[in-house]
PDB file of N, CA and C in Angstrom:
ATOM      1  N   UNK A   1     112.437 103.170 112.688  1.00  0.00           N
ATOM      2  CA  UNK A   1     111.125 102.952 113.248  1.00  0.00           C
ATOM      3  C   UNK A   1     110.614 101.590 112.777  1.00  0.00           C
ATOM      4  N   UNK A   2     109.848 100.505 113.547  1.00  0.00           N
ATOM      5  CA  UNK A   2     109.682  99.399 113.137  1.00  0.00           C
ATOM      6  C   UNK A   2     107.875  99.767 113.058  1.00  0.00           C
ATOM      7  N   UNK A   3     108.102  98.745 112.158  1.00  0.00           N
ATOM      8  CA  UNK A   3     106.567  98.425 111.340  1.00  0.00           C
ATOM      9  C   UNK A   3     105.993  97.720 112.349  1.00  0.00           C
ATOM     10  N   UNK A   4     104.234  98.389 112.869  1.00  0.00           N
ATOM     11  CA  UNK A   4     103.885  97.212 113.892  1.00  0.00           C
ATOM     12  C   UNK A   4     103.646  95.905 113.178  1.00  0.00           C
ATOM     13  N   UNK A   5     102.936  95.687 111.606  1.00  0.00           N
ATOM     14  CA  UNK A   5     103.214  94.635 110.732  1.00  0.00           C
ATOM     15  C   UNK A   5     104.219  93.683 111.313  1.00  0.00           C
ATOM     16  N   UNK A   6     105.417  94.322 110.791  1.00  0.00           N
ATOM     17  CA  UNK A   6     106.814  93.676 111.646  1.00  0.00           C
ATOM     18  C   UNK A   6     106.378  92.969 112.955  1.00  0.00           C
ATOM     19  N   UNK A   7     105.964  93.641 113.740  1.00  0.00           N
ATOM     20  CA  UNK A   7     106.171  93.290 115.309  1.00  0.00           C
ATOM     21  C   UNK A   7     105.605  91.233 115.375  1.00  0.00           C
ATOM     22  N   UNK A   8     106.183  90.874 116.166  1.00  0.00           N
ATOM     23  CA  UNK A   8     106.062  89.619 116.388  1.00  0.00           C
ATOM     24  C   UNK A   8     104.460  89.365 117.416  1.00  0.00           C
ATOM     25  N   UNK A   9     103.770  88.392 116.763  1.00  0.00           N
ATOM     26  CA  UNK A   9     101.898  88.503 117.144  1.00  0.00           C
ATOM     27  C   UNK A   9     102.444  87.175 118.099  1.00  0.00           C
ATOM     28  N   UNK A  10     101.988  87.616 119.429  1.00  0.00           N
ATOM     29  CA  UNK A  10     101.748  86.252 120.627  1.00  0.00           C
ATOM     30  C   UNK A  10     100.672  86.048 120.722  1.00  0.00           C
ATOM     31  N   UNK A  11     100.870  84.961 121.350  1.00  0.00           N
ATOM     32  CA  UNK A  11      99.385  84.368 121.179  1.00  0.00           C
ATOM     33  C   UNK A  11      98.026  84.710 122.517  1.00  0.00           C
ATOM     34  N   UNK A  12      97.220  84.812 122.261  1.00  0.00           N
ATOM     35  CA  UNK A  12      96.336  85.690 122.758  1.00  0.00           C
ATOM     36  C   UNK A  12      96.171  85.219 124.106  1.00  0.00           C
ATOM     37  N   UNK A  13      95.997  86.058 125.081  1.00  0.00           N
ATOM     38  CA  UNK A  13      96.002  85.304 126.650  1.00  0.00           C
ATOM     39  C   UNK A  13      94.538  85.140 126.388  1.00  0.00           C
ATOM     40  N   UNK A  14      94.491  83.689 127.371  1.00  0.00           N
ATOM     41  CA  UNK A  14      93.263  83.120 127.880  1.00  0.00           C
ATOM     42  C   UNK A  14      92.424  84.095 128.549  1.00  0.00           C
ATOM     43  N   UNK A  15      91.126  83.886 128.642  1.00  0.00           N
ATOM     44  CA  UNK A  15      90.293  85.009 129.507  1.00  0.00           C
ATOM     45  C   UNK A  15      89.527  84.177 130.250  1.00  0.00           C
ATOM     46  N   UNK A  16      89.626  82.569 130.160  1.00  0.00           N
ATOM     47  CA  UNK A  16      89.363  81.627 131.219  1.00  0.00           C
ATOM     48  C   UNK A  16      89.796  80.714 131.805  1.00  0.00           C
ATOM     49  N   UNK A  17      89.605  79.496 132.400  1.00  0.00           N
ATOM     50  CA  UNK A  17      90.087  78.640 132.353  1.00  0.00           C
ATOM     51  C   UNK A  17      89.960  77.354 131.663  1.00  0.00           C
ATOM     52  N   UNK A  18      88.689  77.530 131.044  1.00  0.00           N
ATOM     53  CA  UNK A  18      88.180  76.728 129.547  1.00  0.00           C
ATOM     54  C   UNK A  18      89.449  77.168 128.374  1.00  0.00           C
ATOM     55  N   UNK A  19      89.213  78.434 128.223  1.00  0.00           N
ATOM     56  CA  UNK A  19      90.131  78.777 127.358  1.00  0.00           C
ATOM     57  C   UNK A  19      91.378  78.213 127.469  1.00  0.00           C
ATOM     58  N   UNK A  20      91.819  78.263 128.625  1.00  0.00           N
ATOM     59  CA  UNK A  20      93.583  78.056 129.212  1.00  0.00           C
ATOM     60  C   UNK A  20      93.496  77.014 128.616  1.00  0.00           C
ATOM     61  N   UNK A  21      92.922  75.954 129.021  1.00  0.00           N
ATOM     62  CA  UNK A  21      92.886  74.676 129.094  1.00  0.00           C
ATOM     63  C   UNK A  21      93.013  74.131 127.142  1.00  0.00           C
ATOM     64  N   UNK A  22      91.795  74.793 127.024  1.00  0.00           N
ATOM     65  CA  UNK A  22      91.931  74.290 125.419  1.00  0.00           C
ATOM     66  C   UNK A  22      93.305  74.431 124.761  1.00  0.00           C
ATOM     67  N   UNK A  23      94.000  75.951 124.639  1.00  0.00           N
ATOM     68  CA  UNK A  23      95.370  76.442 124.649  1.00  0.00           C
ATOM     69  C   UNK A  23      96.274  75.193 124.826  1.00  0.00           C
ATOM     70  N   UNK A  24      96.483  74.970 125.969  1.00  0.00           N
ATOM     71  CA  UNK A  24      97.230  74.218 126.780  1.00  0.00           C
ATOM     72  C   UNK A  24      97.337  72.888 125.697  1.00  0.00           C
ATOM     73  N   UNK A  25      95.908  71.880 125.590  1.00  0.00           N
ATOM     74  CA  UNK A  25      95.839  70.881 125.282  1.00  0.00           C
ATOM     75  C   UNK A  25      95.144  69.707 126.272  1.00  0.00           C
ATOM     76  N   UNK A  26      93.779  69.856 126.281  1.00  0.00           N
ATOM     77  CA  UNK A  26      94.147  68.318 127.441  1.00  0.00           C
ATOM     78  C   UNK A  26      94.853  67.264 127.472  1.00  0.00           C
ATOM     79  N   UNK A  27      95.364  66.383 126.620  1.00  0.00           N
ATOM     80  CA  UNK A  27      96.468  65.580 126.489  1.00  0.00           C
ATOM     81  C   UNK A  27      97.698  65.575 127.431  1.00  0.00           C
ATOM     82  N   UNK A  28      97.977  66.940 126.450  1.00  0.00           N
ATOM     83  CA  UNK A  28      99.110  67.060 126.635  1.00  0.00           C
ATOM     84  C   UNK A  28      99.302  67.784 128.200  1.00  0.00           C
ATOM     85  N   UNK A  29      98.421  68.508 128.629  1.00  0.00           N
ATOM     86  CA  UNK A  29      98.315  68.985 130.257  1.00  0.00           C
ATOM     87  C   UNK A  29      97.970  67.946 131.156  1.00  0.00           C
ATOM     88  N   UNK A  30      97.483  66.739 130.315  1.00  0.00           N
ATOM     89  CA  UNK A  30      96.974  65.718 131.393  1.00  0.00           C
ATOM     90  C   UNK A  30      98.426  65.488 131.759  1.00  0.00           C
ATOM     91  N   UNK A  31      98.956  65.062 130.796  1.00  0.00           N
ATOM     92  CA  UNK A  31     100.684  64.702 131.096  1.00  0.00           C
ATOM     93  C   UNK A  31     101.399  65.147 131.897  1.00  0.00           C
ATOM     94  N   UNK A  32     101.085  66.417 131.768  1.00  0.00           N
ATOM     95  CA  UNK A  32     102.118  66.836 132.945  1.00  0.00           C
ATOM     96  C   UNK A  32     101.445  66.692 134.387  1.00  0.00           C
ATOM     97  N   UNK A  33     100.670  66.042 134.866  1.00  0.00           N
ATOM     98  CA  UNK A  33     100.185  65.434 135.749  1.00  0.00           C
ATOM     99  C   UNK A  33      99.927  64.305 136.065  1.00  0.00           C
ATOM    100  N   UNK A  34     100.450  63.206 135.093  1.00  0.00           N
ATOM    101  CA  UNK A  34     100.795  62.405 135.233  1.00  0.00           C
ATOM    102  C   UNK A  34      99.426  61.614 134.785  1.00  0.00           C
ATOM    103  N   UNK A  35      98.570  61.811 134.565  1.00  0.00           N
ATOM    104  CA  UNK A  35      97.390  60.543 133.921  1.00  0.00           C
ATOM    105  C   UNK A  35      97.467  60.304 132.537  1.00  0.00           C
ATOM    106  N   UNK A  36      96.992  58.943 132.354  1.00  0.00           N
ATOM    107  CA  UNK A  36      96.994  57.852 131.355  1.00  0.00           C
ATOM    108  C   UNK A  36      96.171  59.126 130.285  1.00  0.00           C
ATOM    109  N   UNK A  37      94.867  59.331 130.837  1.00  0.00           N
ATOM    110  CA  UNK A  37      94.253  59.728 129.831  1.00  0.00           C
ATOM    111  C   UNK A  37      93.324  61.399 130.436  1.00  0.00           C
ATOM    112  N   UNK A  38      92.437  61.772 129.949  1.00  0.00           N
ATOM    113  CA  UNK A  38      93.010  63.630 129.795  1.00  0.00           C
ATOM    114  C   UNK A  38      91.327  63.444 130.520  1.00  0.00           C
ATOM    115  N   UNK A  39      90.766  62.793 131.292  1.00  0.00           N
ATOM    116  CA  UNK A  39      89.369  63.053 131.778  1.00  0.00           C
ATOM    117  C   UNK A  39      89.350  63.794 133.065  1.00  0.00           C
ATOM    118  N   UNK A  40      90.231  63.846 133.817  1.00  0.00           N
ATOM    119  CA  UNK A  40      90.347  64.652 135.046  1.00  0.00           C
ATOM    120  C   UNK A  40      90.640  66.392 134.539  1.00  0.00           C
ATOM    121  N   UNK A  41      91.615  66.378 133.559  1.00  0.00           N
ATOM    122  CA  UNK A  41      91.494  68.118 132.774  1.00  0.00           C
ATOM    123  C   UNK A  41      90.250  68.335 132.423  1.00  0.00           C
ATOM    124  N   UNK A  42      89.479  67.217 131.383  1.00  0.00           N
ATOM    125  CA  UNK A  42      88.496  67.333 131.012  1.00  0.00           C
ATOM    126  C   UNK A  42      86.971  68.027 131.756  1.00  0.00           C
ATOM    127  N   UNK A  43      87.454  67.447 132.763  1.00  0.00           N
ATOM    128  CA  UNK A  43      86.636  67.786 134.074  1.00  0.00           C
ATOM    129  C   UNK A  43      86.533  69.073 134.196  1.00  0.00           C
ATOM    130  N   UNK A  44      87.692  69.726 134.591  1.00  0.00           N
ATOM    131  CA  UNK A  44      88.349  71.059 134.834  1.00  0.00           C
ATOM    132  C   UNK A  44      87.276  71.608 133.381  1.00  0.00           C
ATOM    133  N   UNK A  45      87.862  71.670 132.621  1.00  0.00           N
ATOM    134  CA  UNK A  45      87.471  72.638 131.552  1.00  0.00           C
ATOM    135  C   UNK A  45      85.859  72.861 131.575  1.00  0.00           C
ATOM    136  N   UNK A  46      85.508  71.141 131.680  1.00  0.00           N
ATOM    137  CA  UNK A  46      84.030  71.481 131.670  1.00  0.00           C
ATOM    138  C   UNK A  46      83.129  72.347 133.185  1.00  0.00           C
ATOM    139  N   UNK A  47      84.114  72.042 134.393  1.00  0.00           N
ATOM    140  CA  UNK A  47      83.441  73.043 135.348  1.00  0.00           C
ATOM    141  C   UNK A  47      84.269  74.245 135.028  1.00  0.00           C
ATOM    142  N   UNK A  48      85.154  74.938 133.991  1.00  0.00           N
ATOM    143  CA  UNK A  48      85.607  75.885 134.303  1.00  0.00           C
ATOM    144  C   UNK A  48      86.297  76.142 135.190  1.00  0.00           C
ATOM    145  N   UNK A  49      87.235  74.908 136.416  1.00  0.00           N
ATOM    146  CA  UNK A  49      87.969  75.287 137.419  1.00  0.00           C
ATOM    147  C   UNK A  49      88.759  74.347 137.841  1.00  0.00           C
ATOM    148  N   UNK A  50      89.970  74.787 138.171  1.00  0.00           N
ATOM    149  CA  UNK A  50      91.313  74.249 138.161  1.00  0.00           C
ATOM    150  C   UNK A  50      91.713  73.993 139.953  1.00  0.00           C
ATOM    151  N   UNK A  51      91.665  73.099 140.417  1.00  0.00           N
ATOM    152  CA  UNK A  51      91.794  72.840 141.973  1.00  0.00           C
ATOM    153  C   UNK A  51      92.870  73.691 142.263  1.00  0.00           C
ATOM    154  N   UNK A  52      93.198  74.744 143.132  1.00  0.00           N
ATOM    155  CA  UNK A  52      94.039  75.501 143.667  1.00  0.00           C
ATOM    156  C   UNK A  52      95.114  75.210 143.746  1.00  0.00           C
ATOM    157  N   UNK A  53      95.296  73.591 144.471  1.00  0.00           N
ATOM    158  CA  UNK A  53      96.491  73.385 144.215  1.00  0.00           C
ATOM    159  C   UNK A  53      97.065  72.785 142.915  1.00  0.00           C
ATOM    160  N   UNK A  54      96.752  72.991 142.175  1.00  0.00           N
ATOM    161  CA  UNK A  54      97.554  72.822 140.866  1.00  0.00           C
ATOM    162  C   UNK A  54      97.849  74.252 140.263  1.00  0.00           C
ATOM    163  N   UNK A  55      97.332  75.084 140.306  1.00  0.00           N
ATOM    164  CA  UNK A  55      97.709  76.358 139.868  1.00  0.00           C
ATOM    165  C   UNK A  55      99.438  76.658 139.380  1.00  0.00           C
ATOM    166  N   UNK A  56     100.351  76.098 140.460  1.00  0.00           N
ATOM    167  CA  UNK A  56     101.701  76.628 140.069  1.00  0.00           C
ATOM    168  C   UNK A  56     101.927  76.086 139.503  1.00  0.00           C
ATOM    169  N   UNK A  57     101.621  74.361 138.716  1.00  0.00           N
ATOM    170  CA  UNK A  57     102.036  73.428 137.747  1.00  0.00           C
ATOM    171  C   UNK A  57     101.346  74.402 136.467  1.00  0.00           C
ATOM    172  N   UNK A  58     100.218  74.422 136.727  1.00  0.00           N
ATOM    173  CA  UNK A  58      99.598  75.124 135.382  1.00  0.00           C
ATOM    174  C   UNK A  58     100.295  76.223 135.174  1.00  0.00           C
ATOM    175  N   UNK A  59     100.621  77.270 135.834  1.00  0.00           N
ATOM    176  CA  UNK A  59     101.167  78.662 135.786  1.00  0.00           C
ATOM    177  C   UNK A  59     102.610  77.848 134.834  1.00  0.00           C
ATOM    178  N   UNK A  60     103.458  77.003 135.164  1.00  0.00           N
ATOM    179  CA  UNK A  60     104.774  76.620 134.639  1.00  0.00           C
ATOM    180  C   UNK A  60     104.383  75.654 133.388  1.00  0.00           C
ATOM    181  N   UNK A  61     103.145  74.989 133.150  1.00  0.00           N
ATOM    182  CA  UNK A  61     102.988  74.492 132.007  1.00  0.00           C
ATOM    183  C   UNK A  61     102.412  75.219 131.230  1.00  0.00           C
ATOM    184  N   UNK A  62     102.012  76.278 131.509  1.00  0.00           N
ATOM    185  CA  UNK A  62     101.511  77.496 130.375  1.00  0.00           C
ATOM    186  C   UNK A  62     102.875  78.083 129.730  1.00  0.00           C
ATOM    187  N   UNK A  63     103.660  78.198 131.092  1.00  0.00           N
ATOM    188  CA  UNK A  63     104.957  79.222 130.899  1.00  0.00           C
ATOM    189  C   UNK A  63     105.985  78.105 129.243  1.00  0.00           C
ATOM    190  N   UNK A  64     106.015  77.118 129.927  1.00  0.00           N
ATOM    191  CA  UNK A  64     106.565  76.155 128.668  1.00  0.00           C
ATOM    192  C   UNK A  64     105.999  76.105 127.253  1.00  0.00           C
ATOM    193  N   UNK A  65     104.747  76.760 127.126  1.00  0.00           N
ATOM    194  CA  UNK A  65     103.667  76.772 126.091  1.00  0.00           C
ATOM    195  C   UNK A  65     103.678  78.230 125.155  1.00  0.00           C
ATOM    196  N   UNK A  66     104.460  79.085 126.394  1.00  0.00           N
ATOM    197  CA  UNK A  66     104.100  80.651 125.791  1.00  0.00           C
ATOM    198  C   UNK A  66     103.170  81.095 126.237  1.00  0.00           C
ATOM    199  N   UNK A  67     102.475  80.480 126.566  1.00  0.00           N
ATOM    200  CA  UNK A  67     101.002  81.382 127.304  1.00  0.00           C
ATOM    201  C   UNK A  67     101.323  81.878 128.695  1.00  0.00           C
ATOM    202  N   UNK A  68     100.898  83.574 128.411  1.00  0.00           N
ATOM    203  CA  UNK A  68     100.780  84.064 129.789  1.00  0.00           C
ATOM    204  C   UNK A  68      99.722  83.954 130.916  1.00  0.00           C
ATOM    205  N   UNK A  69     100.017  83.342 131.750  1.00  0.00           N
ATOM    206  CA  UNK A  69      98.819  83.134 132.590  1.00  0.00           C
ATOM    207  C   UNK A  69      99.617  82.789 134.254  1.00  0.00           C
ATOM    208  N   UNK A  70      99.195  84.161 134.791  1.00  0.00           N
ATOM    209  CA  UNK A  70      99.569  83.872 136.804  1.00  0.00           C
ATOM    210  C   UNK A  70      98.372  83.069 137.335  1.00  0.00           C
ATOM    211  N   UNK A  71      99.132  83.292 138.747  1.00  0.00           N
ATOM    212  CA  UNK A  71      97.968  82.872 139.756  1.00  0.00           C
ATOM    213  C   UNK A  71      97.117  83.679 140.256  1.00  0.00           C
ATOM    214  N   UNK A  72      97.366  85.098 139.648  1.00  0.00           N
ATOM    215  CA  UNK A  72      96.480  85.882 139.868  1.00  0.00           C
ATOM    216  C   UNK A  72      95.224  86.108 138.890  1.00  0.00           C
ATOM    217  N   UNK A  73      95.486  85.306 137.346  1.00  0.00           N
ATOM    218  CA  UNK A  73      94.301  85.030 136.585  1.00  0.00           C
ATOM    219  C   UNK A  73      93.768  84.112 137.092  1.00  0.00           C
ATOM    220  N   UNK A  74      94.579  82.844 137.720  1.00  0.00           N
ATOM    221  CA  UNK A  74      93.806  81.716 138.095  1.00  0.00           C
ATOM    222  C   UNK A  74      92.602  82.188 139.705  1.00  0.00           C
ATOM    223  N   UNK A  75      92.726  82.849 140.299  1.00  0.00           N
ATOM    224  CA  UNK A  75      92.395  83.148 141.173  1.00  0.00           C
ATOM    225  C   UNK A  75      91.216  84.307 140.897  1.00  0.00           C
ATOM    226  N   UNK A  76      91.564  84.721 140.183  1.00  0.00           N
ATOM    227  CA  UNK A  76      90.305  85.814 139.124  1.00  0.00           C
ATOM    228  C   UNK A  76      89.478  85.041 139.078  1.00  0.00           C
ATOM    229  N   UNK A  77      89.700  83.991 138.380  1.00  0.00           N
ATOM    230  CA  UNK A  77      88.423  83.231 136.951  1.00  0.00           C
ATOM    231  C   UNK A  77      87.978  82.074 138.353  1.00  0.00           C
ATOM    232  N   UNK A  78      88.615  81.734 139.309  1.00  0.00           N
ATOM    233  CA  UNK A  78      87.984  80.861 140.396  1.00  0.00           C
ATOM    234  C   UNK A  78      87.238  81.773 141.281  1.00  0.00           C
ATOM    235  N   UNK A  79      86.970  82.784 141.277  1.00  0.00           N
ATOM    236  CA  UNK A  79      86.524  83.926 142.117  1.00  0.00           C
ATOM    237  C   UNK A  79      85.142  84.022 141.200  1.00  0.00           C
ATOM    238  N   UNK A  80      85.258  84.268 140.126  1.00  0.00           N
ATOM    239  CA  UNK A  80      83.871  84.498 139.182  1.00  0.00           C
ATOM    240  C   UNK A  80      83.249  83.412 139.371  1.00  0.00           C
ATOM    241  N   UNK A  81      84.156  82.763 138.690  1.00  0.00           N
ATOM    242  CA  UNK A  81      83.190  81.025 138.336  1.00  0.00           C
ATOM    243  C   UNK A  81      82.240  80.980 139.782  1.00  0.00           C
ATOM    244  N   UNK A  82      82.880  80.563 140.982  1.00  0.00           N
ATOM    245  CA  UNK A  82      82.696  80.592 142.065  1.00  0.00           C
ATOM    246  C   UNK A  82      81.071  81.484 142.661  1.00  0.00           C
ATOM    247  N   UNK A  83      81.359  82.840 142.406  1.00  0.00           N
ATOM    248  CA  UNK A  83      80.686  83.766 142.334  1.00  0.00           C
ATOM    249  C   UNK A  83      79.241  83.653 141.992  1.00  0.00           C
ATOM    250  N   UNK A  84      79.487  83.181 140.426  1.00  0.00           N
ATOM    251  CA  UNK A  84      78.473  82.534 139.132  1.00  0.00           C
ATOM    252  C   UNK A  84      77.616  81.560 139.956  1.00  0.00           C
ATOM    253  N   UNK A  85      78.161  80.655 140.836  1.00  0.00           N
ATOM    254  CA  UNK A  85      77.528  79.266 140.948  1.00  0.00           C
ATOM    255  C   UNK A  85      76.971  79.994 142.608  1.00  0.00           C
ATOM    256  N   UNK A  86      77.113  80.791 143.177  1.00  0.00           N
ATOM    257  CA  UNK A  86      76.807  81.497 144.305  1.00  0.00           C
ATOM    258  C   UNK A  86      77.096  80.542 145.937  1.00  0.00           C
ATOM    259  N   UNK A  87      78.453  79.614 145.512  1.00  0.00           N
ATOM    260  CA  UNK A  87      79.174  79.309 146.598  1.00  0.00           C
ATOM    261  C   UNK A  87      80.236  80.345 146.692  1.00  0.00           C
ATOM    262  N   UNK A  88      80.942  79.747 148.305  1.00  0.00           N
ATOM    263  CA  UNK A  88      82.048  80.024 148.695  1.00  0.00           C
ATOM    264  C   UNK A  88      83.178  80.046 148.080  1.00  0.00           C
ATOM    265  N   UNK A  89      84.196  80.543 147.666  1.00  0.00           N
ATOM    266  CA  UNK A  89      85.593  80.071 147.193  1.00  0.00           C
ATOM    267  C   UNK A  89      86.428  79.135 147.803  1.00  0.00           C
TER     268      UNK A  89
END
């Protein structure tokens, strides 16, 4: 019988996209999109929302990170946010 002690601790899924983002790194997520410097993520984090079409880069730069995160969280937390601000999606 294994000790849950034992058991190996992952790291906690995001519950936003602020969160994701911090996780992630802006830097280092700017990178994988190719800008000099991290103000367009920056952006993101501070509205809380990730342009749709980037979702599958993020979904695969989380995946490289360990962090679990689909497009079905991303699509969650753009649905609230969205919601919150009482536009359209």
């Amino acid at each position: 019988m294994t000790d849950v002690a034992d058991a190996p601790v992952s790291p906690k899924a995001p519950a936003s996209v602020s969160e994701l983002i911090e996780a992630l790194g802006l830097s280092w997520l700017a990178g994988r999109f190719g800008h000099k410097n991290a103000s367009t993520v920056q952006g993101w984090k501070v509205r809380n929302y990730i342009p749709g079409e980037h979702w599958l880069t993020i979904v695969s730069a989380a995946s490289v990170k360990g962090i679990s995160v689909s497009v079905e969280n991303l699509a969650s937390w753009h649905a609230e946010e969205r919601g919150t601000q009482g536009g359209a999606p």
